[in-house]
N, C-alpha and C. Protein backbone atom coordinates (compact mmCIF):
# COMPACT_ATOMS: atom_id res chain seq x y z
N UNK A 1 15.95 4.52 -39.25
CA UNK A 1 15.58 4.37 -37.86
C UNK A 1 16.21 3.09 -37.33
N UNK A 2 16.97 3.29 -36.44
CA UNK A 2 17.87 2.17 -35.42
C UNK A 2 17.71 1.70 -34.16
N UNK A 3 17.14 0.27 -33.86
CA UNK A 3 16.91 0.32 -32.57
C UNK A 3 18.52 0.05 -31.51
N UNK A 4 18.41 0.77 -30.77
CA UNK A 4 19.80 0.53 -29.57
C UNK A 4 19.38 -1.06 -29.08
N UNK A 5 18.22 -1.36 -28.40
CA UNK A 5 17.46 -2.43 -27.83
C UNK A 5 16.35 -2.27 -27.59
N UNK A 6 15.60 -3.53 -27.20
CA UNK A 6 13.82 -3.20 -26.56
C UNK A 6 13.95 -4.43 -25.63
N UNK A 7 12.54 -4.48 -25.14
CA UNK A 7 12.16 -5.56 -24.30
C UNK A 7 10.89 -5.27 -24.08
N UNK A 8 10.01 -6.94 -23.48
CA UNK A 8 9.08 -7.00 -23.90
C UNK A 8 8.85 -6.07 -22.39
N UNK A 9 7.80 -5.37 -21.93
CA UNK A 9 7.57 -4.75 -20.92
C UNK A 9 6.19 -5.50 -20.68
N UNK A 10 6.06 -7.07 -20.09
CA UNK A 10 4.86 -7.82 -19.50
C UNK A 10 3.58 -7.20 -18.61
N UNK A 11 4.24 -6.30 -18.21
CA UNK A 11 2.81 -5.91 -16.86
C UNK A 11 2.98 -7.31 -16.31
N UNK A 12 3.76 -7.19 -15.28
CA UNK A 12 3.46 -9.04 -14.71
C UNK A 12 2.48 -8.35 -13.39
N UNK A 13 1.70 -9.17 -13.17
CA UNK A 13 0.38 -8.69 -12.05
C UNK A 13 -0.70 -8.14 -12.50
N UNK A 14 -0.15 -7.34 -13.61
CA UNK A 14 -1.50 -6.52 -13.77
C UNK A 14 -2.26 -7.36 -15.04
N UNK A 15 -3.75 -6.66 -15.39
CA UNK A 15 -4.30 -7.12 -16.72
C UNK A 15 -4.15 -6.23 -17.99
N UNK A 16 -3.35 -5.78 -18.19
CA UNK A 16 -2.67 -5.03 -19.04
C UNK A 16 -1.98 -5.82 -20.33
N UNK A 17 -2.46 -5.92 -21.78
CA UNK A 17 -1.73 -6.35 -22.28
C UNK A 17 -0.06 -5.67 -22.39
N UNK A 18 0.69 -6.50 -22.81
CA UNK A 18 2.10 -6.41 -22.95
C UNK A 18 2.61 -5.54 -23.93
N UNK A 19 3.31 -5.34 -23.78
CA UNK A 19 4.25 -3.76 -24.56
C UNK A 19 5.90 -4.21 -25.17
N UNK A 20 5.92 -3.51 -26.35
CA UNK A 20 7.09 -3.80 -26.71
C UNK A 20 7.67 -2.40 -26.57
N UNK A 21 9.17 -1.83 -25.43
CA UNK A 21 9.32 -0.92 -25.24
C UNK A 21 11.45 -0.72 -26.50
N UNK A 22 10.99 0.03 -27.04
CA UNK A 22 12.35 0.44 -27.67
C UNK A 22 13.26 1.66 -27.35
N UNK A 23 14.39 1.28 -27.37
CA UNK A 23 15.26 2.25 -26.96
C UNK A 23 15.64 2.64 -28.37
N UNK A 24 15.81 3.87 -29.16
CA UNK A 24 16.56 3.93 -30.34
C UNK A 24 17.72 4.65 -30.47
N UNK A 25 18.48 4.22 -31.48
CA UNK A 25 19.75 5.20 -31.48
C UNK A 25 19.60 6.44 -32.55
N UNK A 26 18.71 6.54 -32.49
CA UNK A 26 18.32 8.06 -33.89
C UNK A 26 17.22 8.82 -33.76
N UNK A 27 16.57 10.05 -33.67
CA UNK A 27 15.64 10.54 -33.71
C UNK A 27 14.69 9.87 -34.38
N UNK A 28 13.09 9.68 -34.31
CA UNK A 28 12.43 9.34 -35.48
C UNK A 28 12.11 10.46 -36.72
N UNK A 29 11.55 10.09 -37.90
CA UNK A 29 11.55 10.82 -38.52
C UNK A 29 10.25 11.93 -38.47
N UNK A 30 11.24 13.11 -39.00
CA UNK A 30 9.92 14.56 -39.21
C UNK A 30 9.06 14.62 -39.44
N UNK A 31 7.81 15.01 -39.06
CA UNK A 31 6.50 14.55 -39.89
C UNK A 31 6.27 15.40 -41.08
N UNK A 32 7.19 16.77 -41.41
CA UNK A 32 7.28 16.96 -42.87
C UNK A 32 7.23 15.95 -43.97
N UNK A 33 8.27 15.22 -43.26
CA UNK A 33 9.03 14.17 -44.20
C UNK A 33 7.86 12.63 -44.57
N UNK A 34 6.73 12.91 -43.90
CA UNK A 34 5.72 11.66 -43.76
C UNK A 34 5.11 12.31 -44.40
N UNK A 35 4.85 11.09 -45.72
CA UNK A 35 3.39 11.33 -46.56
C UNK A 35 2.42 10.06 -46.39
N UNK A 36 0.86 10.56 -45.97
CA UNK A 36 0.59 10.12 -45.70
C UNK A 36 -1.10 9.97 -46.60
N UNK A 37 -1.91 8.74 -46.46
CA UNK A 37 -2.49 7.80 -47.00
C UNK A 37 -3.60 8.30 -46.01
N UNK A 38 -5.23 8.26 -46.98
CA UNK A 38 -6.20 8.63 -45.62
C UNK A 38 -7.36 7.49 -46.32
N UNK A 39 -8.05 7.29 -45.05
CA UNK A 39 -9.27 5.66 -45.59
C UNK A 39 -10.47 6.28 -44.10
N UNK A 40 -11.41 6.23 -44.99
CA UNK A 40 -12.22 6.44 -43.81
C UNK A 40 -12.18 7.37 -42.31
N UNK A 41 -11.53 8.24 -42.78
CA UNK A 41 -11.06 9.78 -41.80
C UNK A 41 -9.71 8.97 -41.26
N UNK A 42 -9.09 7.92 -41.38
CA UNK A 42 -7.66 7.86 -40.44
C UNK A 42 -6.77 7.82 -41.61
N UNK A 43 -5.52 8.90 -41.34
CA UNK A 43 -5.02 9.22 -41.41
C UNK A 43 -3.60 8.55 -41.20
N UNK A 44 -2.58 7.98 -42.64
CA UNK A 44 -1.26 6.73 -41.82
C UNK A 44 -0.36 7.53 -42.84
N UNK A 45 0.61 7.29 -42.36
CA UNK A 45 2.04 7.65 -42.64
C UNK A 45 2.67 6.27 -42.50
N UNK A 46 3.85 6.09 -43.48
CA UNK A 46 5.17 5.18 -42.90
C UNK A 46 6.30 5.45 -43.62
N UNK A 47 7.03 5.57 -42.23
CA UNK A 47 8.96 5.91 -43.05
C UNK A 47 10.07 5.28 -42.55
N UNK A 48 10.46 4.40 -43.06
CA UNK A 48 11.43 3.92 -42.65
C UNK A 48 10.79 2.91 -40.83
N UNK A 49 10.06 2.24 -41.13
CA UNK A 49 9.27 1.46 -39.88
C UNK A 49 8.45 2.56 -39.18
N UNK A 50 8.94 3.46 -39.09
CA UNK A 50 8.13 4.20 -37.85
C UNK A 50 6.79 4.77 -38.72
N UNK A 51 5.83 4.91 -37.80
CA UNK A 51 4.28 5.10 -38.20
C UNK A 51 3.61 6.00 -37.55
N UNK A 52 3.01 6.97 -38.34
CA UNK A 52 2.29 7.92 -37.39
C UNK A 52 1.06 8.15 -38.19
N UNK A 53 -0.06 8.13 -37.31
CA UNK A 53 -1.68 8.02 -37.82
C UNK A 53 -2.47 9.33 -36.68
N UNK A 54 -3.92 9.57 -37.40
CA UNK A 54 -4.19 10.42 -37.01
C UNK A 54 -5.94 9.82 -37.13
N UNK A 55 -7.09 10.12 -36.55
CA UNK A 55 -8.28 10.09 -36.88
C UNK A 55 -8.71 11.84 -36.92
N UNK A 56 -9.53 11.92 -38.43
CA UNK A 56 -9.65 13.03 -38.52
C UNK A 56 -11.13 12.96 -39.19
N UNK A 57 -12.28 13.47 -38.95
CA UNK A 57 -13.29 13.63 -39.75
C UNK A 57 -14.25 15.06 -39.49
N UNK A 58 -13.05 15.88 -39.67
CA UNK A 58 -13.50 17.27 -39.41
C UNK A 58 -12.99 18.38 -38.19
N UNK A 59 -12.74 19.92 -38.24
CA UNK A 59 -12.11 20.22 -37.11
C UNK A 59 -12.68 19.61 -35.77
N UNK A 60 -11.87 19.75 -35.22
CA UNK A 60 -12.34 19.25 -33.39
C UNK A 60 -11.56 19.50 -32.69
N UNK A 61 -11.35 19.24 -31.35
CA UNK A 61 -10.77 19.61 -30.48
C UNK A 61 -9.34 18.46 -29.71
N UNK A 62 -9.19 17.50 -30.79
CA UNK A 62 -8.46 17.12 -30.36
C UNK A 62 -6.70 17.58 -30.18
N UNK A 63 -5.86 16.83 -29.84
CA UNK A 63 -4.69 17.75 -29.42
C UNK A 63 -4.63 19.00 -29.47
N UNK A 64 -5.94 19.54 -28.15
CA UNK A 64 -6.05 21.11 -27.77
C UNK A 64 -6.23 21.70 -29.32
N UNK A 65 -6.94 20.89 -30.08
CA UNK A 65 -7.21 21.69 -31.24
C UNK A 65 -6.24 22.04 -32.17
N UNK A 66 -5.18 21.67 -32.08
CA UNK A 66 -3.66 21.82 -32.67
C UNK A 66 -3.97 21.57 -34.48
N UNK A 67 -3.49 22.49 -35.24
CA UNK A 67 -3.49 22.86 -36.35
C UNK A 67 -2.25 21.72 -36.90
N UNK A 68 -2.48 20.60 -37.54
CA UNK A 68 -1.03 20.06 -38.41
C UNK A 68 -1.41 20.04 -39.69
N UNK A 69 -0.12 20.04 -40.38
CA UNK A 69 -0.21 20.66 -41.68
C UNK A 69 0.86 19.20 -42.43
N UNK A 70 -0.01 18.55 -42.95
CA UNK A 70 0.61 17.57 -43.58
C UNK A 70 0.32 17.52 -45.07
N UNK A 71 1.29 16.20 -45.67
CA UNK A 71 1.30 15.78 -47.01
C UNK A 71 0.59 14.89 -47.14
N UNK A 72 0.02 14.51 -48.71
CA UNK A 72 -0.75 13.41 -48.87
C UNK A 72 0.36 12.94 -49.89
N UNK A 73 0.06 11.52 -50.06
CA UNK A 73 1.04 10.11 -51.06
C UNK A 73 0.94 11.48 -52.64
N UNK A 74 0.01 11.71 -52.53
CA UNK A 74 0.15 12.83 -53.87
C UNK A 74 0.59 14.00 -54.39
N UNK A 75 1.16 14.61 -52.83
CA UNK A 75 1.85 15.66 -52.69
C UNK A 75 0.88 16.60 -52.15
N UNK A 76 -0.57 16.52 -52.43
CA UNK A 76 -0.99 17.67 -51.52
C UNK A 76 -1.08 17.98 -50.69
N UNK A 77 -1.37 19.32 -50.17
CA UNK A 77 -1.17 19.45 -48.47
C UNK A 77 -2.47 19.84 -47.93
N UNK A 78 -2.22 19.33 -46.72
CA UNK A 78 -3.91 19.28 -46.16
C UNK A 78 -3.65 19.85 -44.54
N UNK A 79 -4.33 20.33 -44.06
CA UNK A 79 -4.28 20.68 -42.13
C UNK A 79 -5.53 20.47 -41.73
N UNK A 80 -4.88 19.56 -40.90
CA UNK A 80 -6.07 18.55 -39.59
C UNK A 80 -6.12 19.85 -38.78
N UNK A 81 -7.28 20.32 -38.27
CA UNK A 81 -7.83 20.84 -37.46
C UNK A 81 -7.81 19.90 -36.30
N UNK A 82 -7.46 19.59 -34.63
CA UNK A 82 -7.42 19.12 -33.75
C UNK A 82 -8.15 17.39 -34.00
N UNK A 83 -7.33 17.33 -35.12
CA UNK A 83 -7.33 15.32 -35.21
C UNK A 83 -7.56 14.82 -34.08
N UNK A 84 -7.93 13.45 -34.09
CA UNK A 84 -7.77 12.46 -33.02
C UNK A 84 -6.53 11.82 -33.00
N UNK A 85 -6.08 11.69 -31.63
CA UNK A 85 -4.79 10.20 -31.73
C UNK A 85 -5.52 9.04 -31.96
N UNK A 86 -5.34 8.31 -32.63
CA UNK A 86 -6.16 6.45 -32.82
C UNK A 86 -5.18 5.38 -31.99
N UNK A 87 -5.09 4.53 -32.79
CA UNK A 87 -4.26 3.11 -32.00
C UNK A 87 -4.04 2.26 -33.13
N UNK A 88 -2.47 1.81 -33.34
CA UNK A 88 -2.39 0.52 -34.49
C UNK A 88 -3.49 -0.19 -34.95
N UNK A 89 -4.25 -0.92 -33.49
CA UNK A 89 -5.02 -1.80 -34.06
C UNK A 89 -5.85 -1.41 -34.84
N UNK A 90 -6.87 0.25 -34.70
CA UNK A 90 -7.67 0.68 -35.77
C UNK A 90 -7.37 0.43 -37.01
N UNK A 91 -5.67 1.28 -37.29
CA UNK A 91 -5.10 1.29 -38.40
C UNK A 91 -4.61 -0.31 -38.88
N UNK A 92 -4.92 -1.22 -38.56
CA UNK A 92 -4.95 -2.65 -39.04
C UNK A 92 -6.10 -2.79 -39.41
N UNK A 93 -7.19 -2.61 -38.78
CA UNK A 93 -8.79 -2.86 -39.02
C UNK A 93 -9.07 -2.30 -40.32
N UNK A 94 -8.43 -1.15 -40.58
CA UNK A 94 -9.20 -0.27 -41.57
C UNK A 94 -8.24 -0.39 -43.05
N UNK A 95 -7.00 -1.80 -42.74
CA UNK A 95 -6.30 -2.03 -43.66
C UNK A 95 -4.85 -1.56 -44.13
N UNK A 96 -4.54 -0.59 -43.32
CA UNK A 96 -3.40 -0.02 -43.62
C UNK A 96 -1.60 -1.23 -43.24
N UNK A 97 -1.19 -0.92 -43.64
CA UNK A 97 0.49 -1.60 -43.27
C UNK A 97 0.32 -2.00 -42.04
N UNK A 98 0.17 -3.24 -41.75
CA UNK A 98 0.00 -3.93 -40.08
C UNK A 98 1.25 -3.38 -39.22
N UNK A 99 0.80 -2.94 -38.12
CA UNK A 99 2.14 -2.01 -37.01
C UNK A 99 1.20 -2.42 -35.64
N UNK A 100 2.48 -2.06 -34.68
CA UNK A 100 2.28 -1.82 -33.92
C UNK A 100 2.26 -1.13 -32.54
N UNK A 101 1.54 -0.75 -31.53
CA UNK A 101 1.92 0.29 -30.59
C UNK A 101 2.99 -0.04 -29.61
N UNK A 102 4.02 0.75 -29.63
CA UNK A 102 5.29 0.28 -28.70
C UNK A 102 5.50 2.04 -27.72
N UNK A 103 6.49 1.62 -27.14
CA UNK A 103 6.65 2.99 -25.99
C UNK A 103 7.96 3.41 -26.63
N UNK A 104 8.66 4.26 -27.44
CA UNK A 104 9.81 4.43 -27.73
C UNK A 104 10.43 5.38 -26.78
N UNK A 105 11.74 5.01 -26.41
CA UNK A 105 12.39 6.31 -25.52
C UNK A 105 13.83 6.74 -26.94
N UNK A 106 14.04 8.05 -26.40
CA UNK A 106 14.70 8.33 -27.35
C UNK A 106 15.64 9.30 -26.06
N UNK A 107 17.08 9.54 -26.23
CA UNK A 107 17.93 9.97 -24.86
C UNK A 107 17.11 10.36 -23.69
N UNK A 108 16.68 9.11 -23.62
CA UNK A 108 15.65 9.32 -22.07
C UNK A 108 14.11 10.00 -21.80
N UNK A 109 13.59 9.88 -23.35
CA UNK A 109 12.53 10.73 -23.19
C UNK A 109 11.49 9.73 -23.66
N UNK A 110 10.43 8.92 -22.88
CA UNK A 110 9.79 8.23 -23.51
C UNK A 110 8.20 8.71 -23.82
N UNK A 111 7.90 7.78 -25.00
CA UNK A 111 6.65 8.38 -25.37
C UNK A 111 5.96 7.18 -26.25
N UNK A 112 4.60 7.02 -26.34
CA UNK A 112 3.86 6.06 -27.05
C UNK A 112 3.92 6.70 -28.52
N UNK A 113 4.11 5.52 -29.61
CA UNK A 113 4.29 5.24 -30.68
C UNK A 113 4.04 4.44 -31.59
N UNK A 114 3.96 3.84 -32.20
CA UNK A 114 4.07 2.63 -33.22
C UNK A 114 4.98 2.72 -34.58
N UNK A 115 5.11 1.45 -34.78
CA UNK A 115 6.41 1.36 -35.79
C UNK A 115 5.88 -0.38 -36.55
N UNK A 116 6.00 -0.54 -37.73
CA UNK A 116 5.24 -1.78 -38.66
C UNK A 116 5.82 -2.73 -37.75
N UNK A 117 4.90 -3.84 -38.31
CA UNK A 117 5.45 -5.39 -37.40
C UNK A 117 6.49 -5.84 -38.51
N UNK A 118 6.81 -5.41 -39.55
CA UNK A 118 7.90 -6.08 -40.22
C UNK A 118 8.89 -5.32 -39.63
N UNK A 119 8.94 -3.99 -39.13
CA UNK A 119 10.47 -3.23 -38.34
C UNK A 119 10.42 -4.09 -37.18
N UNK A 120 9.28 -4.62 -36.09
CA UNK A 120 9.36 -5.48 -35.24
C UNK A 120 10.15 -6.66 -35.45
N UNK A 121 9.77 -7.56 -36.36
CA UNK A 121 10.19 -9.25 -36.86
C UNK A 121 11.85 -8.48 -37.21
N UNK A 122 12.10 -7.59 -38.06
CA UNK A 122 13.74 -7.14 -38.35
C UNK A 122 14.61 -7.08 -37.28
N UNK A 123 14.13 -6.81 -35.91
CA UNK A 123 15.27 -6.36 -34.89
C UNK A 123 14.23 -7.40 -33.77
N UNK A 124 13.70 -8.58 -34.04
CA UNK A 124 12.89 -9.14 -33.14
C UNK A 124 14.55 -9.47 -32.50
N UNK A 125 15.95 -10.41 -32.63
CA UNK A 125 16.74 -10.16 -32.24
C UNK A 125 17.31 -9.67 -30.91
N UNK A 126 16.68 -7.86 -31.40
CA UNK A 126 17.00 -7.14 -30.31
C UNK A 126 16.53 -6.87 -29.45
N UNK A 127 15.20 -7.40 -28.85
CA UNK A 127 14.47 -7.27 -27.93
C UNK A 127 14.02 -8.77 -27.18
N UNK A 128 14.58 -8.24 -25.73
CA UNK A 128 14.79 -9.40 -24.55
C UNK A 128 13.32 -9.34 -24.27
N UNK A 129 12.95 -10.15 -24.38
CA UNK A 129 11.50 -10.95 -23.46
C UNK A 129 11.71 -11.70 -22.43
N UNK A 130 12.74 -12.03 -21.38
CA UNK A 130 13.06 -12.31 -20.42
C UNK A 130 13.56 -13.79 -20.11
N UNK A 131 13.28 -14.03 -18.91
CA UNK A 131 13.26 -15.61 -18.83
C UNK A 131 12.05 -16.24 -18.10
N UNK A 132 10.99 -15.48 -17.62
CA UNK A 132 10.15 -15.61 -16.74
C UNK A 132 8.44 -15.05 -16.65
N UNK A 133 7.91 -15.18 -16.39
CA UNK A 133 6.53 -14.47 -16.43
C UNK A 133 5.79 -15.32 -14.79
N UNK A 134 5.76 -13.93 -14.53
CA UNK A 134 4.95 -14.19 -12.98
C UNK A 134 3.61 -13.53 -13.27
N UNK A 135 2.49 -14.71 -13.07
CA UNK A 135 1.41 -14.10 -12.49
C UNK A 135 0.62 -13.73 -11.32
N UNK A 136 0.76 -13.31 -10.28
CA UNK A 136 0.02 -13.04 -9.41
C UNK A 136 0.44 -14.16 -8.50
N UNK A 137 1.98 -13.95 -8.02
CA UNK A 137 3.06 -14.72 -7.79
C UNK A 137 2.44 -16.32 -7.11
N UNK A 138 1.82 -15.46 -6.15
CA UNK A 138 1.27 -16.98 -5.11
C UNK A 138 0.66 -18.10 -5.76
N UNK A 139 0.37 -17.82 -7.89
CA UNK A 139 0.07 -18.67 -8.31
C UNK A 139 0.80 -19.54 -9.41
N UNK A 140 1.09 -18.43 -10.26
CA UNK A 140 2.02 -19.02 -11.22
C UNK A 140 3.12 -18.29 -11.66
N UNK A 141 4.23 -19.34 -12.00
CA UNK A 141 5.42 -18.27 -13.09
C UNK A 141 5.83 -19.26 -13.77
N UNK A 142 5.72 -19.10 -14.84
CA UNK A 142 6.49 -19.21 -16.53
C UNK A 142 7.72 -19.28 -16.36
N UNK A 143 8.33 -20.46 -16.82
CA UNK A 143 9.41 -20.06 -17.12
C UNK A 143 9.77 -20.13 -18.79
N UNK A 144 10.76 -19.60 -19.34
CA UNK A 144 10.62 -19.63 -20.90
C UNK A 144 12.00 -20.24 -20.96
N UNK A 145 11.66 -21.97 -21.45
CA UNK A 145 13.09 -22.97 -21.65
C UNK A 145 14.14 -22.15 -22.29
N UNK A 146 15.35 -22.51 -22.35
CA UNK A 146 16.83 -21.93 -23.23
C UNK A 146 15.81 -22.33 -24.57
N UNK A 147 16.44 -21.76 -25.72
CA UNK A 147 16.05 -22.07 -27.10
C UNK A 147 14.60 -21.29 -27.28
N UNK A 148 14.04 -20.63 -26.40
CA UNK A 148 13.05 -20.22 -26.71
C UNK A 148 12.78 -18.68 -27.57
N UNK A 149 11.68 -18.34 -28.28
CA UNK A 149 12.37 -17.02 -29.37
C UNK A 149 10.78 -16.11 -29.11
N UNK A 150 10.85 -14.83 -29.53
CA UNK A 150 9.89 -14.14 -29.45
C UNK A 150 9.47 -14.01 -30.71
N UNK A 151 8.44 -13.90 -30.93
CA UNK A 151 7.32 -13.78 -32.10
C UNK A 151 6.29 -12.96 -31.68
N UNK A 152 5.42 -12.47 -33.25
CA UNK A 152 4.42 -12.25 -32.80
C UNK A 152 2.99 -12.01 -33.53
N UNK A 153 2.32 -12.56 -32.51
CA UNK A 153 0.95 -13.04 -32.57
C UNK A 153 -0.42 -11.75 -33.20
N UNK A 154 -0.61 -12.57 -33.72
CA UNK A 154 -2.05 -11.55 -34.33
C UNK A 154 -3.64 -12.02 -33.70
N UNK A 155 -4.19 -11.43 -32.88
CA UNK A 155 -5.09 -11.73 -32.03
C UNK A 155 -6.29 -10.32 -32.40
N UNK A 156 -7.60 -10.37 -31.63
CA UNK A 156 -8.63 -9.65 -31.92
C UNK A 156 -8.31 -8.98 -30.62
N UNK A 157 -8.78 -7.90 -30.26
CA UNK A 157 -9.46 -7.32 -29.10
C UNK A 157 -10.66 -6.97 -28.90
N UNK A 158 -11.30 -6.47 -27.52
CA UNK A 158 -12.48 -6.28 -27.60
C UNK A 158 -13.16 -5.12 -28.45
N UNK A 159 -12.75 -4.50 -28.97
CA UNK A 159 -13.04 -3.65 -29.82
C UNK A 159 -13.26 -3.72 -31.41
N UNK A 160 -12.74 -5.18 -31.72
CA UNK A 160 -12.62 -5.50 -32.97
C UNK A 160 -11.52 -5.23 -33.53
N UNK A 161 -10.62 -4.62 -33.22
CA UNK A 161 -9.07 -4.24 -33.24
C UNK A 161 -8.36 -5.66 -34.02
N UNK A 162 -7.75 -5.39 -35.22
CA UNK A 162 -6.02 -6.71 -34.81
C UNK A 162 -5.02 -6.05 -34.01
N UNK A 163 -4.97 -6.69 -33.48
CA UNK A 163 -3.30 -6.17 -32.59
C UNK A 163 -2.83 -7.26 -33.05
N UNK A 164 -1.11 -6.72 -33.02
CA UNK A 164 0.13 -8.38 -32.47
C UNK A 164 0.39 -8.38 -31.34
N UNK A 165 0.61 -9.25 -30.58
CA UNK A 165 1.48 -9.17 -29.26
C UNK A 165 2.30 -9.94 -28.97
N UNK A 166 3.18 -9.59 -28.55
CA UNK A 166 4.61 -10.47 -28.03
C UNK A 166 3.88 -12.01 -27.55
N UNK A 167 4.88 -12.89 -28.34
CA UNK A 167 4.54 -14.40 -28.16
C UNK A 167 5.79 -15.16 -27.83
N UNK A 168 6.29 -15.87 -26.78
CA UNK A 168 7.52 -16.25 -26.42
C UNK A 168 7.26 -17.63 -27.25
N UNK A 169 7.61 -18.21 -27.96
CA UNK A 169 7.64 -19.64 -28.71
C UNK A 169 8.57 -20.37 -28.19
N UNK A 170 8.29 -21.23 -27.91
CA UNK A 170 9.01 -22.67 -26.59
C UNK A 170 9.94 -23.44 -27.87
N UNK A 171 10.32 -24.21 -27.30
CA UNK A 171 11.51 -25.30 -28.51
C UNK A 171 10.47 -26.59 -28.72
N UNK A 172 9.66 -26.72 -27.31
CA UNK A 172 8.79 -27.39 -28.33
C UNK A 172 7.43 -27.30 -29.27
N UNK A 173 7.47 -25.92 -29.36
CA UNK A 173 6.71 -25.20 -30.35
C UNK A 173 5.30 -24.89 -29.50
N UNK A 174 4.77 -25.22 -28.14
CA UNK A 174 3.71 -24.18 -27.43
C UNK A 174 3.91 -23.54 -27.52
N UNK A 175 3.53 -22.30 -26.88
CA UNK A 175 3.81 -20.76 -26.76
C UNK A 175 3.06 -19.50 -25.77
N UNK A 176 3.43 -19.22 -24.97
CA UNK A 176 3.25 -18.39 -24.04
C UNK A 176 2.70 -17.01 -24.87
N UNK A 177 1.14 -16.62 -24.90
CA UNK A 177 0.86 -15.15 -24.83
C UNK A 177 -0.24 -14.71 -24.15
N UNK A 178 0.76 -13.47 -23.24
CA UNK A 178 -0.30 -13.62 -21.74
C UNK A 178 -1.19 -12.99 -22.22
N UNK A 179 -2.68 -12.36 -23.05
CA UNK A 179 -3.66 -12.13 -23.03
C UNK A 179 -4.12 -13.23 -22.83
N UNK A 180 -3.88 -14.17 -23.84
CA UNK A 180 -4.70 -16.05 -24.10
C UNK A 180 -4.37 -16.36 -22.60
N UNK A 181 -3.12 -16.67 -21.88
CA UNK A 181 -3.28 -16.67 -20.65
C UNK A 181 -3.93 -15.95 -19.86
N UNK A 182 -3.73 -15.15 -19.70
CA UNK A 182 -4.90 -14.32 -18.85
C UNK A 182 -6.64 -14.36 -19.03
N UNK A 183 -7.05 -14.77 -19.93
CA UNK A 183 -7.84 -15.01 -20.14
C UNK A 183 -8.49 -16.09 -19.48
N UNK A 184 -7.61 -17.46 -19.63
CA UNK A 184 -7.85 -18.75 -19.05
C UNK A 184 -7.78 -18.46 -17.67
N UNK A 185 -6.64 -17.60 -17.04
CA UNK A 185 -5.76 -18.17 -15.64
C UNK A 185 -6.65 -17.19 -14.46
N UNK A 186 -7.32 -16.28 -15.56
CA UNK A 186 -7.77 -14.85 -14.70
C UNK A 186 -9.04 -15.46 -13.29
N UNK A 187 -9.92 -15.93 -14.56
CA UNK A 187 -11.02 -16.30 -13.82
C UNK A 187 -10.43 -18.01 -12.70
N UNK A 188 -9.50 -18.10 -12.36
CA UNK A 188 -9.38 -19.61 -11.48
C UNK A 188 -8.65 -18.59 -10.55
N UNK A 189 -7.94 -17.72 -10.77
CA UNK A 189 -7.60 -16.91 -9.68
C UNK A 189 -8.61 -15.79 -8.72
N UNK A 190 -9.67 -15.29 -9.43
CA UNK A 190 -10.54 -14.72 -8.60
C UNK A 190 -11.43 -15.69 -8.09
N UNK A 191 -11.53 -17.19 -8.27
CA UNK A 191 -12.21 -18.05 -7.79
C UNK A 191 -11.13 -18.29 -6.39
N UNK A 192 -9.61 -18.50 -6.58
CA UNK A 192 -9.27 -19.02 -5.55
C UNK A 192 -9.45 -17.60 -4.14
N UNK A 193 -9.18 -16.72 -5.35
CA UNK A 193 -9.48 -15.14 -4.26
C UNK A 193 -10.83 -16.09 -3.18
N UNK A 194 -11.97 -15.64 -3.64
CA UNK A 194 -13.26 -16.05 -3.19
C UNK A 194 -13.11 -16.80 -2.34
N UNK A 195 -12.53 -18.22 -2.17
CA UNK A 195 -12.38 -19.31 -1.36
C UNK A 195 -11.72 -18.86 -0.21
N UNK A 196 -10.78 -17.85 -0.62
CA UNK A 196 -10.11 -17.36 0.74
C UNK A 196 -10.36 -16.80 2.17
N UNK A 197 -11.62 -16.08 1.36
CA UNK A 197 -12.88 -15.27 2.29
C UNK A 197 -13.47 -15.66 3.24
């Protein structure tokens, strides 16, 4: 699996954490070809970076009830009755190969995904995080000095989740990551909202 490029996709304005969006130059791989590992009904695969997970603890109705017919690390074969889709961070919580959720487009067709944070840190390289971060313009924008590099951060969510998220690291070693910002900057901006009134 090859990335063409990515970039960080900020949500500048909104409260949306940030996205790492990839362009690739190769199909991802088959889910024949994924054997996969199960802990507490979720369900992980990994091949070659890319990651595909499932929550399963009995038929249901998830993806319209859709019948998949997968491998286990042992070779046996098993079919999820209408699994759940989950989210990286579960599959961090519950211990599996730390990844994370990115938007992959593939000849123009994009779609949510995840792929490990070590395929992330390998082609960190290839993905532009910009020069700038605007928040809610009339107040602040970031700028990110020359010399500055993307990383990334391992933080909680409200759910109890680990996520990583894109971290711009300065030359003099602060570092810009807009949840932690947003967090701080959110509440002085609905205060200045208020004053306006």
């Amino acid at each position: 699996m090859k990335i063409k490029k990515g970039y960080v996709n900020w949500y500048e304005g909104w409260h949306n954490s940030s996205q790492i969006m990839l362009e690739m130059e190769d199909d991802l791989p088959d889910l024949k070809s994924l054997r996969y590992k199960e802990k507490h009904g979720c369900y992980f695969a990994e091949l070659d970076g890319y990651v595909n997970f499932m929550y399963y603890s009995g038929p249901g109705q998830g993806y319209g009830g859709r019948h998949f017919d997968i491998t286990m690390e042992d070779g046996t074969q098993k079919t999820l009755i209408g699994p759940w889709s989950s989210r990286a961070g579960a599959m961090n919580a519950t211990g599996f190969i730390p990844c994370v959720d990115v938007c992959i487009d593939i000849n123009n067709s994009r779609f949510s995904s995840a792929v490990t944070l070590d395929f992330i840190k390998q082609n960190i390289d290839k993905i532009d995080f910009g020069t700038t971060f605007r928040f809610k313009k009339e107040m602040h924008e970031i700028v990110f000095p020359p010399g500055s590099k993307l990383t990334m951060t391992p933080c909680s969510n409200s759910s109890g989740d680990v996520v990583y998220q894109p971290t711009v690291e300065f030359p003099d070693g602060t570092r810009f990551e807009k949840d932690e910002f947003i967090a701080k900057e959110w509440p002085l901006f609905v205060k200045s909202l208020s004053k306006g009134r």
